[in-house]
C-alpha atoms as a PDB file:
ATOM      1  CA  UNK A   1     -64.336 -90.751-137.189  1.00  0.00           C
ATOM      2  CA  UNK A   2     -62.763 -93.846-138.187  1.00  0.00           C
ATOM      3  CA  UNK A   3     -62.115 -97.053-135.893  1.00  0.00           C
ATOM      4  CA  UNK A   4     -59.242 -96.038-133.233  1.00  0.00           C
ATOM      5  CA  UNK A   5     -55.675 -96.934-134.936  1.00  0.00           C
ATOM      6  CA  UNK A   6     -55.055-100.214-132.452  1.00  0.00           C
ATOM      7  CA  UNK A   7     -58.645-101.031-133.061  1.00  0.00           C
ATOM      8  CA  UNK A   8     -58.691-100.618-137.404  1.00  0.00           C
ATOM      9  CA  UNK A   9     -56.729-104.183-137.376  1.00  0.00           C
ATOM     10  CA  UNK A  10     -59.646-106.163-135.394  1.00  0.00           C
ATOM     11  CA  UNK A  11     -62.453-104.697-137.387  1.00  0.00           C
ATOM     12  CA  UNK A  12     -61.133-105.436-140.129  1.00  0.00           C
ATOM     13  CA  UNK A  13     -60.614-108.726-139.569  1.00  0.00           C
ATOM     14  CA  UNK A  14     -63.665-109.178-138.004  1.00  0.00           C
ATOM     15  CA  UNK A  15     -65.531-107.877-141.075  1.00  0.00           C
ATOM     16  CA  UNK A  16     -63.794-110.314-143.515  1.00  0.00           C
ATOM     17  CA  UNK A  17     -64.877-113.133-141.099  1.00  0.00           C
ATOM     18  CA  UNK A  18     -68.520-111.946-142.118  1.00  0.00           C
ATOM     19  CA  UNK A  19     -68.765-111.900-145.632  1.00  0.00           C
ATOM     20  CA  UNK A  20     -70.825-115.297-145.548  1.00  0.00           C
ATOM     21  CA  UNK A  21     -73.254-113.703-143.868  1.00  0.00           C
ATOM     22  CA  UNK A  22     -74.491-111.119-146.347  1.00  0.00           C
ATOM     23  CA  UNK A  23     -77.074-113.156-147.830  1.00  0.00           C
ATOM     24  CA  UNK A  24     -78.750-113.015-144.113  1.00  0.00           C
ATOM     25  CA  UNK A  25     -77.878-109.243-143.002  1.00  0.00           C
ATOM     26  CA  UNK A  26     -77.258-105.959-144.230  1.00  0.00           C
ATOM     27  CA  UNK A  27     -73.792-105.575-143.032  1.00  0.00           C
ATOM     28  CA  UNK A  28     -72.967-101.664-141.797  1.00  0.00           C
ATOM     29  CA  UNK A  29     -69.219-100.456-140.133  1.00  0.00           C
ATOM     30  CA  UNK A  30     -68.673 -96.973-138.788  1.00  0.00           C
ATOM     31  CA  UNK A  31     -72.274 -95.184-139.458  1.00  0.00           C
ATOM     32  CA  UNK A  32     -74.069 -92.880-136.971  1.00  0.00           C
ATOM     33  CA  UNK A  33     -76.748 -94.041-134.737  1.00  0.00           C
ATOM     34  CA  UNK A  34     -77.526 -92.835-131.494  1.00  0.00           C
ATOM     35  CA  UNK A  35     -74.988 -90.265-129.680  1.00  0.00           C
ATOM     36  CA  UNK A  36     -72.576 -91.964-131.658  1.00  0.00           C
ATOM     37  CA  UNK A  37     -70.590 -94.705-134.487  1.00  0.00           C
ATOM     38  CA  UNK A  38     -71.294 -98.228-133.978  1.00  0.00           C
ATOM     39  CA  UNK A  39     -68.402-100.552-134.766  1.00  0.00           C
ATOM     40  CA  UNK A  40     -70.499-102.780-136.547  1.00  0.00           C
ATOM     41  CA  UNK A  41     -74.438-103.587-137.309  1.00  0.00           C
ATOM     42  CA  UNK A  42     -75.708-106.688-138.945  1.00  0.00           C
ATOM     43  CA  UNK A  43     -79.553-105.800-139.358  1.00  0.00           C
ATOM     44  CA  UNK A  44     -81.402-108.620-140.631  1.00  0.00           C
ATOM     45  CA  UNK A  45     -82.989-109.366-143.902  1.00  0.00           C
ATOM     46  CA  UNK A  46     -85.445-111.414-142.403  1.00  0.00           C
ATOM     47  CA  UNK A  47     -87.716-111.511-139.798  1.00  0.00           C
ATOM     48  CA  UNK A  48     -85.937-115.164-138.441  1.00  0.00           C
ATOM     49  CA  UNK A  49     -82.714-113.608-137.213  1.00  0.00           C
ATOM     50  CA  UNK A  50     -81.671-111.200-134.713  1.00  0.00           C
ATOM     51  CA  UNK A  51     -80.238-107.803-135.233  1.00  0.00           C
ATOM     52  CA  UNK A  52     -76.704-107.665-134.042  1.00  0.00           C
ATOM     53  CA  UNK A  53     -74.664-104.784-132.721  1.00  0.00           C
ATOM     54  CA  UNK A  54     -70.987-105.456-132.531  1.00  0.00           C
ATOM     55  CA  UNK A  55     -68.178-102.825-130.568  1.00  0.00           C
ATOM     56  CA  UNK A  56     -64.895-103.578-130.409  1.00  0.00           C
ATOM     57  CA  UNK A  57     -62.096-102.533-127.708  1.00  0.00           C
ATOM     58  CA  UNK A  58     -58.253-103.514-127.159  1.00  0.00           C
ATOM     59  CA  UNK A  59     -57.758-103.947-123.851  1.00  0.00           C
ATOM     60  CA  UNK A  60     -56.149-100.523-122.409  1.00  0.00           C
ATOM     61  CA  UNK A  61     -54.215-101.825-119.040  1.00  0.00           C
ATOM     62  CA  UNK A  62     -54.622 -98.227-117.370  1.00  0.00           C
ATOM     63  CA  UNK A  63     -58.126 -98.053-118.053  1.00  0.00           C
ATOM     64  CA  UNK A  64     -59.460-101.476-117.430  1.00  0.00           C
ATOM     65  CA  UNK A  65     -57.633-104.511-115.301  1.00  0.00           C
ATOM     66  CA  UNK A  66     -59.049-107.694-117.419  1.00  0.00           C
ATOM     67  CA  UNK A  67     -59.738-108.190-120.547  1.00  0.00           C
ATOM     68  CA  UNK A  68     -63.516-108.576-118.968  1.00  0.00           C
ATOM     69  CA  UNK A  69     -63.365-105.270-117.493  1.00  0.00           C
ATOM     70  CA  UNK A  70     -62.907-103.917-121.653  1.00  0.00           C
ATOM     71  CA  UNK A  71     -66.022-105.996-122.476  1.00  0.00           C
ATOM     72  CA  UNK A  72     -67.823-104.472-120.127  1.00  0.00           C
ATOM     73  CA  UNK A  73     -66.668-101.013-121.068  1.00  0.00           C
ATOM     74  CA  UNK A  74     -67.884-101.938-125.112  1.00  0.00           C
ATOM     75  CA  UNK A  75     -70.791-103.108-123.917  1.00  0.00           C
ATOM     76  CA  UNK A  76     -71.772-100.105-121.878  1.00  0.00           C
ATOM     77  CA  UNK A  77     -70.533 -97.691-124.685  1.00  0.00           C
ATOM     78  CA  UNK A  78     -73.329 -99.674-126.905  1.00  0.00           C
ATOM     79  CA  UNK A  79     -75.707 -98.772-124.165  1.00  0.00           C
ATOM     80  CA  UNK A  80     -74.478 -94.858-123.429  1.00  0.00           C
ATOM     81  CA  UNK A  81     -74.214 -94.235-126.709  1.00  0.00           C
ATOM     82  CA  UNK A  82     -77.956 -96.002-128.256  1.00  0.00           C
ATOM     83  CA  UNK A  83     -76.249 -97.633-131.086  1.00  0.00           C
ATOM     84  CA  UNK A  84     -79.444 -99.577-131.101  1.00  0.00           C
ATOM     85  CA  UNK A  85     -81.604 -96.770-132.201  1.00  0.00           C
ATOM     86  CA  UNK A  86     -81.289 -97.269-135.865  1.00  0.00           C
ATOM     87  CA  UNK A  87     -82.443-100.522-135.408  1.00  0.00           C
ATOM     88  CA  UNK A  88     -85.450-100.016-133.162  1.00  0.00           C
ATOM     89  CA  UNK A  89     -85.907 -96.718-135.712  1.00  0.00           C
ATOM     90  CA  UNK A  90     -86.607 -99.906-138.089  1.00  0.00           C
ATOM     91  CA  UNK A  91     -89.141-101.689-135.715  1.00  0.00           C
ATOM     92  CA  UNK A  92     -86.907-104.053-134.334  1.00  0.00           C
ATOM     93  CA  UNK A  93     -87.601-105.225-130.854  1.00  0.00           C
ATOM     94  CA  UNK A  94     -84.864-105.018-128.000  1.00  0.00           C
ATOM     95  CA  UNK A  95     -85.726-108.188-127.321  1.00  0.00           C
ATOM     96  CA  UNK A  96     -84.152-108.958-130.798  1.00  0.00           C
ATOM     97  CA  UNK A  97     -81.313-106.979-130.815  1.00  0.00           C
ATOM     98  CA  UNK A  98     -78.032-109.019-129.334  1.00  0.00           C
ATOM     99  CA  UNK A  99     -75.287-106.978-128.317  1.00  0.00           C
ATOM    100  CA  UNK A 100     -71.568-108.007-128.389  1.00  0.00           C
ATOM    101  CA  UNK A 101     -68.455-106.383-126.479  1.00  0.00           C
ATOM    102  CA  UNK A 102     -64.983-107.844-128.223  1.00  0.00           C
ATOM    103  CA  UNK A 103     -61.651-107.089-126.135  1.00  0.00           C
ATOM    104  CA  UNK A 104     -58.991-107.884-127.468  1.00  0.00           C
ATOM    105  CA  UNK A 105     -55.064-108.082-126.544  1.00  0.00           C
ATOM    106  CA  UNK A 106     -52.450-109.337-129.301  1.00  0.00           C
ATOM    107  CA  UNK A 107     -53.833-112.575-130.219  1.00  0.00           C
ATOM    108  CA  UNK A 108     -56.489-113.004-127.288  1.00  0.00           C
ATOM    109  CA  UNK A 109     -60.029-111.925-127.056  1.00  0.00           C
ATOM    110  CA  UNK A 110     -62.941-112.327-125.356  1.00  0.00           C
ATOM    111  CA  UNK A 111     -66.464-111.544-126.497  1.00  0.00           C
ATOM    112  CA  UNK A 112     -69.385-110.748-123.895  1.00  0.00           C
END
């Protein structure tokens, strides 16, 4: 499965915003790990950065009340669904694995 339709717009945006960074990380989108499909993964090529999981969410008003609220909900589906299991697969400590909800809503969004 592909990134939801409302969603498709924001990672791909947000992926462009990384290129820079491929020097650093092995840059994955929409693979399997855990119970589910990450939105993104940025594993690192060294041992100096941090692994970094990535979901994204537009903010669904009859779902969640704030845009903090959708966070919360990406960065619980990172967490229900083990996205970080790939990673630790690797040997990479929780401890450096950072996770990061987006929401976002038209031209706002808010990262937790």
């Amino acid at each position: 499965m592909i990134a939801a339709e409302p969603e498709k717009f924001y990672h791909g945006f947000v992926l462009g915003l990384m290129v820079d960074l491929a020097e650093r990380y092995t840059i994955t989108s929409n693979r399997e790990s855990g119970f589910g499909r990450y939105d993104v993964i940025l594993d690192p090529v060294t041992d100096t950065d941090d692994a970094i999981i990535l979901e994204f969410k537009v903010h669904a008003p009859d779902d969640e009340h704030t845009l903090a609220d959708t966070v919360q909900e990406a960065l619980a589906q990172i967490e229900r669904k083990k996205y970080s299991a790939l990673l630790e697969a690797k040997g990479i400590p929780q401890e450096r694995i950072r996770k990061y909800g987006f929401a976002f809503k038209g031209k706002t969004v808010l990262i937790g």
